[in-house]
C-alpha atoms as a PDB file:
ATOM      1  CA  UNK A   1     174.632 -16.082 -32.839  1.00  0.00           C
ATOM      2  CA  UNK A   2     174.862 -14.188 -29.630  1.00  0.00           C
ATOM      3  CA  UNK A   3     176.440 -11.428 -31.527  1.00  0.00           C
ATOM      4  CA  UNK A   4     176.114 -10.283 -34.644  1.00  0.00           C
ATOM      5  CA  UNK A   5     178.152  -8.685 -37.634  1.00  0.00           C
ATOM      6  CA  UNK A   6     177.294  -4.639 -36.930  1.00  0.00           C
ATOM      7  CA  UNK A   7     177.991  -5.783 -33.021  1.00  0.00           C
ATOM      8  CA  UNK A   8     181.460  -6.925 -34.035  1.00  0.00           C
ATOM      9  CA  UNK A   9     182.049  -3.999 -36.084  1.00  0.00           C
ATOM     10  CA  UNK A  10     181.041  -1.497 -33.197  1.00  0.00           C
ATOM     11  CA  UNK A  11     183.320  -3.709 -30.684  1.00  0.00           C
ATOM     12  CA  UNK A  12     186.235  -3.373 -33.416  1.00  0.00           C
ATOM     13  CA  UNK A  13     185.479   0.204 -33.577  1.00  0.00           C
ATOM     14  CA  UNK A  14     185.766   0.659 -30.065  1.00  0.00           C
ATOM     15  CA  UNK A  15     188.737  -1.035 -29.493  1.00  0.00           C
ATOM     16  CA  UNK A  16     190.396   1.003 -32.462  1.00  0.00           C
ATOM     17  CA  UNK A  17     189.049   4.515 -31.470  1.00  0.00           C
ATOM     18  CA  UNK A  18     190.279   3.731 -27.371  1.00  0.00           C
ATOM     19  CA  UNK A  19     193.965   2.188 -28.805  1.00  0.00           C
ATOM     20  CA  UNK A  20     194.461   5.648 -30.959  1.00  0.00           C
ATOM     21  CA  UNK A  21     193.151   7.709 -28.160  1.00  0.00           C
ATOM     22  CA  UNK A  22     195.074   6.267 -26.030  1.00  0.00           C
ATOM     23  CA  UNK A  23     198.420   6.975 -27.325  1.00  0.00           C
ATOM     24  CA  UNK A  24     197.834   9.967 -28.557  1.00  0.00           C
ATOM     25  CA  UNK A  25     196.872  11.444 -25.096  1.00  0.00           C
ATOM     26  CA  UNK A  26     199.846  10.004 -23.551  1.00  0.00           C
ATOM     27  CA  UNK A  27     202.064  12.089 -26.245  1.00  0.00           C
ATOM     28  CA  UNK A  28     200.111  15.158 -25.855  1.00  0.00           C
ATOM     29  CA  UNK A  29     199.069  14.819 -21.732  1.00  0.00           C
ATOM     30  CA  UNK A  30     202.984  14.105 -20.892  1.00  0.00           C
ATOM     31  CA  UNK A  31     204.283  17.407 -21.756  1.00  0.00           C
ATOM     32  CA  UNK A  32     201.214  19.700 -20.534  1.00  0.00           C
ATOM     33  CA  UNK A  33     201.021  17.509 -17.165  1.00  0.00           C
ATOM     34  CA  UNK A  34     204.833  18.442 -16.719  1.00  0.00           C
ATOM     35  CA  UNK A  35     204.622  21.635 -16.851  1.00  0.00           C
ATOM     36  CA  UNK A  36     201.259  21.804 -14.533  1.00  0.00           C
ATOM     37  CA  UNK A  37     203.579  19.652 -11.951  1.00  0.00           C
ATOM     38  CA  UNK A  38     206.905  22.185 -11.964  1.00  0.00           C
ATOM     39  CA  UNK A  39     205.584  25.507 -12.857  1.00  0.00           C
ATOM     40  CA  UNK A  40     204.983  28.304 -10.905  1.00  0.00           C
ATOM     41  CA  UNK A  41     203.527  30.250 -13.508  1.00  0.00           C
ATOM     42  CA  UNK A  42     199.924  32.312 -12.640  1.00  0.00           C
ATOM     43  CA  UNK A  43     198.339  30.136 -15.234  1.00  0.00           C
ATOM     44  CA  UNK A  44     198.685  27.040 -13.510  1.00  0.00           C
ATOM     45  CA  UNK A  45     195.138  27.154 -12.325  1.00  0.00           C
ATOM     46  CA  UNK A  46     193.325  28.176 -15.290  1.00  0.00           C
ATOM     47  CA  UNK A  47     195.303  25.699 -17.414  1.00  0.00           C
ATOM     48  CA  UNK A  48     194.284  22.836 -14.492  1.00  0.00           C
ATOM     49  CA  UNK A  49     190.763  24.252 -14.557  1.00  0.00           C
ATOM     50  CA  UNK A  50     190.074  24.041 -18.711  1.00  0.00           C
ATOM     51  CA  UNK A  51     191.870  20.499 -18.544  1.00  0.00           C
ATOM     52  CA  UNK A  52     189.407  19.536 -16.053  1.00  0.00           C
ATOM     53  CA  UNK A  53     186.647  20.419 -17.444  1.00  0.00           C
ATOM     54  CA  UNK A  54     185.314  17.628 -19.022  1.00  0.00           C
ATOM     55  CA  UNK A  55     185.119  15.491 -15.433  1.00  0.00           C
ATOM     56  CA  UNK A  56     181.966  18.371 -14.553  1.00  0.00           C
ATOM     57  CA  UNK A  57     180.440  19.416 -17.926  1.00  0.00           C
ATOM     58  CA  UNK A  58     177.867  17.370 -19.263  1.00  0.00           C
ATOM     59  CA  UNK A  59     179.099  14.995 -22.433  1.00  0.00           C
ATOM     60  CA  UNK A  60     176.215  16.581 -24.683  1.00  0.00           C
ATOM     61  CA  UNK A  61     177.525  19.738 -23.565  1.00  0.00           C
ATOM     62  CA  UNK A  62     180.908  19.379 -24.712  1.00  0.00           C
ATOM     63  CA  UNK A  63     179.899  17.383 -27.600  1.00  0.00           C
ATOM     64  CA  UNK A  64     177.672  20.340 -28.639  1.00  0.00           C
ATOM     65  CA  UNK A  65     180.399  22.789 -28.381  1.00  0.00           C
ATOM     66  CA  UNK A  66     182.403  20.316 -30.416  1.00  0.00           C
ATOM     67  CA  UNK A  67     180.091  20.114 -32.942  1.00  0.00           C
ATOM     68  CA  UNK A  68     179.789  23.564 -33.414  1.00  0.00           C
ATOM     69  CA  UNK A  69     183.660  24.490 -33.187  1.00  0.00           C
ATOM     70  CA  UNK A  70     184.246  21.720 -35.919  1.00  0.00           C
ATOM     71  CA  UNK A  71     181.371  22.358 -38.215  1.00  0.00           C
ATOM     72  CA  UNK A  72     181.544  24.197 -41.369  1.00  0.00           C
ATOM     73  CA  UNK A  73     180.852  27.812 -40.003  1.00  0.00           C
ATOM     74  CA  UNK A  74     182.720  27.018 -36.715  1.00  0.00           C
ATOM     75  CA  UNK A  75     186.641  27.912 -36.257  1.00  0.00           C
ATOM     76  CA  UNK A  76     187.856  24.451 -36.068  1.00  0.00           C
ATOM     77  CA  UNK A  77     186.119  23.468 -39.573  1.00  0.00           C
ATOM     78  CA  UNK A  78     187.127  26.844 -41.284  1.00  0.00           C
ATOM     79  CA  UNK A  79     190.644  25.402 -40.515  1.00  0.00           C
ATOM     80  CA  UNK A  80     190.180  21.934 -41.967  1.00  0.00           C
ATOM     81  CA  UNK A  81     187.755  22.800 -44.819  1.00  0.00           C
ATOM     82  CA  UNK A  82     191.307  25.476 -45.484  1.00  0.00           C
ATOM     83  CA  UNK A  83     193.605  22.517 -45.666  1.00  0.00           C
ATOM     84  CA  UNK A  84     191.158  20.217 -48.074  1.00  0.00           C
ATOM     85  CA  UNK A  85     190.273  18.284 -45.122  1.00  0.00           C
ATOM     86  CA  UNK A  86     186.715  18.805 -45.109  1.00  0.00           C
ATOM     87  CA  UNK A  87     184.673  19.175 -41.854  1.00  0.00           C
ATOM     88  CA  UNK A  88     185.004  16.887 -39.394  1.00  0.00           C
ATOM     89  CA  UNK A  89     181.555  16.019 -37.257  1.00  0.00           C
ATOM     90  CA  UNK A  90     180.316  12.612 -38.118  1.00  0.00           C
ATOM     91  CA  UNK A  91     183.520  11.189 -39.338  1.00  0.00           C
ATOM     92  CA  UNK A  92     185.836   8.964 -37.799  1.00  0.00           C
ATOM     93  CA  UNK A  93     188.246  11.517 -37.377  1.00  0.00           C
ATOM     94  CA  UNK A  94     186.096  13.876 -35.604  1.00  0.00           C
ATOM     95  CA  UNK A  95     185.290  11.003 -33.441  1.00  0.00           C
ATOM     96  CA  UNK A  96     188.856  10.413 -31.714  1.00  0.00           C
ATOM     97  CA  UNK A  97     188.912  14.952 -31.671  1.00  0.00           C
ATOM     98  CA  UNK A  98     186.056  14.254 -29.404  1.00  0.00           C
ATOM     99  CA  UNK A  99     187.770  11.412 -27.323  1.00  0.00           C
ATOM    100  CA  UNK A 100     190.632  13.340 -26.974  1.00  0.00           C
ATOM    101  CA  UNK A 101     189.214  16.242 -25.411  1.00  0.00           C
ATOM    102  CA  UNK A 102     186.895  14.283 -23.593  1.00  0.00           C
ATOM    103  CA  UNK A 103     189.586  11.517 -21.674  1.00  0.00           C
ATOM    104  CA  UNK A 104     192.027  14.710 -21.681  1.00  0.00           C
ATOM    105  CA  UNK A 105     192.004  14.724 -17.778  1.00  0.00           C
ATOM    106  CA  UNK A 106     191.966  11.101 -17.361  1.00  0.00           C
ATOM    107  CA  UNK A 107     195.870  11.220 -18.767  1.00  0.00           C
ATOM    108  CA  UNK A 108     196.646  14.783 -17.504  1.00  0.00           C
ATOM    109  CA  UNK A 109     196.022  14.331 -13.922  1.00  0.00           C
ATOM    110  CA  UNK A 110     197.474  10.758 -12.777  1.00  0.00           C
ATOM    111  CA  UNK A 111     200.824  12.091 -14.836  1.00  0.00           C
ATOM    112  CA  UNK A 112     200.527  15.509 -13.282  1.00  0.00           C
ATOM    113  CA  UNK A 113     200.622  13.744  -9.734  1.00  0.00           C
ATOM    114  CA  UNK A 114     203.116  11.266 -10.622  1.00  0.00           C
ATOM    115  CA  UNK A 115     205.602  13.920 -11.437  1.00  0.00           C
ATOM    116  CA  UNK A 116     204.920  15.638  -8.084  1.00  0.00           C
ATOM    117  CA  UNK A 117     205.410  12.982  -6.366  1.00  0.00           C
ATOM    118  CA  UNK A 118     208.953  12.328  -7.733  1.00  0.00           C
ATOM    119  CA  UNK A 119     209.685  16.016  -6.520  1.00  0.00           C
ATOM    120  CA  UNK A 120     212.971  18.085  -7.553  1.00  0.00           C
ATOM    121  CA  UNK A 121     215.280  16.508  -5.790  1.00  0.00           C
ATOM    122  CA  UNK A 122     216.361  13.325  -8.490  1.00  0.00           C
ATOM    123  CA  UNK A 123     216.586  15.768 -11.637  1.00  0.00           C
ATOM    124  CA  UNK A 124     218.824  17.705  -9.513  1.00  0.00           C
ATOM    125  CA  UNK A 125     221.178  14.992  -8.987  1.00  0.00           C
ATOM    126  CA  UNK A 126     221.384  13.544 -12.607  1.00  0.00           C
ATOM    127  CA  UNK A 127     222.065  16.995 -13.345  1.00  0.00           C
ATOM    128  CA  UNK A 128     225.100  17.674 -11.130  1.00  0.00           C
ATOM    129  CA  UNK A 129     226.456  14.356 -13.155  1.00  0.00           C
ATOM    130  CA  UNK A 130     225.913  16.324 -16.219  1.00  0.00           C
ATOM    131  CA  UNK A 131     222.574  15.219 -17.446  1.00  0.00           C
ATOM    132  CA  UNK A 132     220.536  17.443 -19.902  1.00  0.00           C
ATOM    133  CA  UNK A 133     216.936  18.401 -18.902  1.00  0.00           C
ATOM    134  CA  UNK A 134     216.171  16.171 -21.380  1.00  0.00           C
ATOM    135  CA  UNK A 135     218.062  13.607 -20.896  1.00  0.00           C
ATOM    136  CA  UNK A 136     217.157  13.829 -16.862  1.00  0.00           C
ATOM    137  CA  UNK A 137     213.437  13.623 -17.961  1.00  0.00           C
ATOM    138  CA  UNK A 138     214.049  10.490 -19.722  1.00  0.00           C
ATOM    139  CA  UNK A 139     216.085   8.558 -17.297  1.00  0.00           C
ATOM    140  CA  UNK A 140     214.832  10.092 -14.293  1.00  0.00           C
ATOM    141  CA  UNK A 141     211.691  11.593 -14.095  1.00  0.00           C
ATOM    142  CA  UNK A 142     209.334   9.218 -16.354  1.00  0.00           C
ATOM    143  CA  UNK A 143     211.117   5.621 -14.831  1.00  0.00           C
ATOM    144  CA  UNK A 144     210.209   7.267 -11.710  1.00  0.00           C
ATOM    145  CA  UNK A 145     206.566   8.312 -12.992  1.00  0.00           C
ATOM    146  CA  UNK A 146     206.010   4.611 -14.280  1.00  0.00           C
ATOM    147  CA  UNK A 147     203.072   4.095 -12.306  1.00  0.00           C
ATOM    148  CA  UNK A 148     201.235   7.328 -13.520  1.00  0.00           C
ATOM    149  CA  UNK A 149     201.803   6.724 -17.121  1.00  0.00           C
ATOM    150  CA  UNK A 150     200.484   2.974 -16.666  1.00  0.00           C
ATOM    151  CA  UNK A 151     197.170   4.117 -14.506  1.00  0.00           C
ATOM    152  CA  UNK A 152     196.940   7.164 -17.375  1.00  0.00           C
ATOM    153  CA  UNK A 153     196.765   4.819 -20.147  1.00  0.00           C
ATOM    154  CA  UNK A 154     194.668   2.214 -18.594  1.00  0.00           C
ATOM    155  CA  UNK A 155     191.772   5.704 -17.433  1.00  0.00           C
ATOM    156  CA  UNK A 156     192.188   6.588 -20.776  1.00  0.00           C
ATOM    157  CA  UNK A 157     191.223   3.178 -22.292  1.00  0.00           C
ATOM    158  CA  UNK A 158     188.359   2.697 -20.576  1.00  0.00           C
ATOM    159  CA  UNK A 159     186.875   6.004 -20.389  1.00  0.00           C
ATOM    160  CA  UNK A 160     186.718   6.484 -24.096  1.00  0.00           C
ATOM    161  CA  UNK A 161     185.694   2.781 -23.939  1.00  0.00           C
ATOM    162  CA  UNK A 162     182.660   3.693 -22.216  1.00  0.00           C
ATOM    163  CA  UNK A 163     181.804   7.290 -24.199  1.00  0.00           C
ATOM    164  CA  UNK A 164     178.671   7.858 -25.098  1.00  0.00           C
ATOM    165  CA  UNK A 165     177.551  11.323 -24.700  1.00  0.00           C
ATOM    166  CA  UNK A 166     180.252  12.629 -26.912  1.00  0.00           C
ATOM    167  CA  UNK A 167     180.459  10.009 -29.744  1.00  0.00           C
ATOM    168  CA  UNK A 168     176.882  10.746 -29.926  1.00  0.00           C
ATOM    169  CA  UNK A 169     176.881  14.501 -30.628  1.00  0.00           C
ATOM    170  CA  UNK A 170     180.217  14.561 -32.442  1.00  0.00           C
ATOM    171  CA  UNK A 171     180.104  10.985 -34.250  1.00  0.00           C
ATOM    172  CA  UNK A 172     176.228   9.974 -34.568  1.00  0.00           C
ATOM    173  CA  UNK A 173     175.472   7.117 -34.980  1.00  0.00           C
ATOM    174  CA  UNK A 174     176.921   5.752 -38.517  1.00  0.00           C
ATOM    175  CA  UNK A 175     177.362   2.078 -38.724  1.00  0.00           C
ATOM    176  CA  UNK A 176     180.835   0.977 -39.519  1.00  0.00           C
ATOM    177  CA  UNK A 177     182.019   4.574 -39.169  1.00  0.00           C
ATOM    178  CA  UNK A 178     181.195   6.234 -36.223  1.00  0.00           C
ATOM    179  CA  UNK A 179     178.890   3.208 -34.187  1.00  0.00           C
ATOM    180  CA  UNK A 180     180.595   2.540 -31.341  1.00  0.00           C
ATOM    181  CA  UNK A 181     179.340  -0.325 -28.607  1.00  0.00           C
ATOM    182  CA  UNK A 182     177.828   2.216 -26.541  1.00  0.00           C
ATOM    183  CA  UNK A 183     175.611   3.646 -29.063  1.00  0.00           C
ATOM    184  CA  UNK A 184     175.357  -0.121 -30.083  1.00  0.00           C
ATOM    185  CA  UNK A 185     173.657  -0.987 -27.201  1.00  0.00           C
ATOM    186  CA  UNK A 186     171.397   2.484 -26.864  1.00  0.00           C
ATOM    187  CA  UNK A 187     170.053   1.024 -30.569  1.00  0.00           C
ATOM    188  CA  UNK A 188     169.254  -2.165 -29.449  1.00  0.00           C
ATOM    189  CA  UNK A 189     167.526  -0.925 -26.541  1.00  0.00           C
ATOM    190  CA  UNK A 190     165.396   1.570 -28.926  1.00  0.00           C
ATOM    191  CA  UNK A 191     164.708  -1.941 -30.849  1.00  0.00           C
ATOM    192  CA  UNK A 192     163.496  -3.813 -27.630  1.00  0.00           C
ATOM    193  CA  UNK A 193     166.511  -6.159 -28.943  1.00  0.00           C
ATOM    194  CA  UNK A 194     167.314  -6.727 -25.159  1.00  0.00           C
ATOM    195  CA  UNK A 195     169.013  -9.912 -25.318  1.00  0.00           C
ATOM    196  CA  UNK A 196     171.851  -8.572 -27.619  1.00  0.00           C
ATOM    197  CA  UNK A 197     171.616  -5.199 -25.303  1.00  0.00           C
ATOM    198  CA  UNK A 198     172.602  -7.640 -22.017  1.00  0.00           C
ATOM    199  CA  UNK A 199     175.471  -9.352 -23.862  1.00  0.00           C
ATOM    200  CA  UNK A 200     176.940  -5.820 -24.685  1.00  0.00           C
ATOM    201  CA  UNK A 201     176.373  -4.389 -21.578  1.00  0.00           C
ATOM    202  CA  UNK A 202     177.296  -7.191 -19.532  1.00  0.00           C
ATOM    203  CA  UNK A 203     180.770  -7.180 -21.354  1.00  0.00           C
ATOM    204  CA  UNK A 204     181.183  -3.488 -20.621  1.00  0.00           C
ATOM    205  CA  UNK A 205     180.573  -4.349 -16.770  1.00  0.00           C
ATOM    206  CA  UNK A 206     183.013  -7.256 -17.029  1.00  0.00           C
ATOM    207  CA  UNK A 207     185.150  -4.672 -18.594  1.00  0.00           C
ATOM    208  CA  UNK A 208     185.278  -1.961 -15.825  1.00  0.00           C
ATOM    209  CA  UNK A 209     185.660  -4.087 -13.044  1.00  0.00           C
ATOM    210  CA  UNK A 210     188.525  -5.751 -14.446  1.00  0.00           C
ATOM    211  CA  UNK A 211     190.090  -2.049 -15.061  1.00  0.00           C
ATOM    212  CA  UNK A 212     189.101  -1.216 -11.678  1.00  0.00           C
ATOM    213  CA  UNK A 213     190.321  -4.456 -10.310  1.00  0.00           C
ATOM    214  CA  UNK A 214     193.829  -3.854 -11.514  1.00  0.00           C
ATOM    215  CA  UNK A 215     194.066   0.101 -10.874  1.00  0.00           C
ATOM    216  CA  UNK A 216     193.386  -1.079  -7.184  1.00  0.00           C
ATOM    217  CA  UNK A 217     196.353  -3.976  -7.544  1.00  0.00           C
ATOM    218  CA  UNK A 218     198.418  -1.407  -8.788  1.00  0.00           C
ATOM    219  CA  UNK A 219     197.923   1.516  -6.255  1.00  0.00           C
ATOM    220  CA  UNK A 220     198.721  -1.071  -3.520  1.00  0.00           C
ATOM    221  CA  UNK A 221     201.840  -1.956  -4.734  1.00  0.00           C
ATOM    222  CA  UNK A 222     205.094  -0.441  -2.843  1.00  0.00           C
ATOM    223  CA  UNK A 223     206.015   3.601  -4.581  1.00  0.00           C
ATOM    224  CA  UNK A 224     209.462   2.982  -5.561  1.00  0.00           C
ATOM    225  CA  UNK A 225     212.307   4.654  -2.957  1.00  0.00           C
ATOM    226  CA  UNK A 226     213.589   8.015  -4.534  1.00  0.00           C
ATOM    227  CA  UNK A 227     217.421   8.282  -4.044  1.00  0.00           C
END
């Protein structure tokens, strides 16, 4: 068998971990990439800056910081060991933490520009025919923004797909818990188990060109004529 049972589990894993992370970002990036998009408050930059962060910083870097922020003497695990949750490195849980913060400007940014690009002018007319900001955001704004929420959720995917850095620090290496293919395929490398290492990696290839493929598809088609 070309693959075996633990590189099943870590492909199962992976697929579960990028699924949650993925629509959990879009919940929490929709919201914060709105607000970077209309406001004109003085913390627009910072706010842009800190959610950009993790395309510069090294993974092991902001894994580290994670680890320490969510272990028992840091803030983050003072909070959870408070509400009987225990701490939260090396645990599945801590594991999509770390994704989240990691793919954080992977969502952020293709929303943030997506909303920019359907300006002021369309919320202003649903509201003259008496739509609600909310209601206007709904109907308006995120039909409009289709095209960032679709390239959003397909950056997310992959990129926590691909994680290794940050699962590594936060998550370890824990099979069936926190083993995801990446670290899969760094362990058969350490066990000169090549030939399962090439069927791995060759899928992950497959897998971003296929992503890239269709982002490029995408961008080409027509942006859709604002009223």
């Amino acid at each position: 068998m070309l693959l075996g049972p633990d590189d099943l589990k870590a492909i199962w894993l992976t697929l579960k971990l990028a699924s949650m992370t993925t629509v959990l970002l879009l919940v929490l990036a929709t919201p914060l990439a709105w607000w970077l998009a209309r406001t004109g408050s003085r913390w627009r930059a910072p706010v842009g800056a800190v959610v950009a962060l993790p395309l510069v910083l090294p993974p092991t870097v902001l894994g580290f910081y994670l680890l320490v922020s969510l272990g028992p003497h840091g803030p983050g695990g003072q909070v959870t060991q408070a509400l009987g949750l225990g701490t939260l490195p090396f645990t599945f849980t801590g594991l999509l933490v770390g994704s989240l913060v990691y793919s954080l400007p992977f969502a952020v940014q293709p929303l943030q520009h997506a909303f920019e690009a359907v300006g002021r002018r369309p919320l202003e007319v649903a509201a003259t025919l008496g739509a609600r900001p909310l209601d206007a955001f709904f109907t308006v704004a995120v039909p409009l923004a289709r095209a960032g929420f679709v390239t959003a959720a397909i950056l997310s995917f992959a990129h926590t797909v691909g994680e290794f850095g940050v699962v590594l620090m936060i998550g370890g290496n824990i099979p069936g818990q926190t083993r995801v293919v990446s670290t899969q395929i760094y362990g058969h490398v350490e066990a000169l188990e090549y030939t399962q290492a090439h069927w791995l990696a060759g899928g992950m290839v497959a897998f971003a060109f296929i992503v890239l493929l269709g982002l490029t598809l995408l961008n080409r088609r027509p942006a859709p004529v604002l009223p």
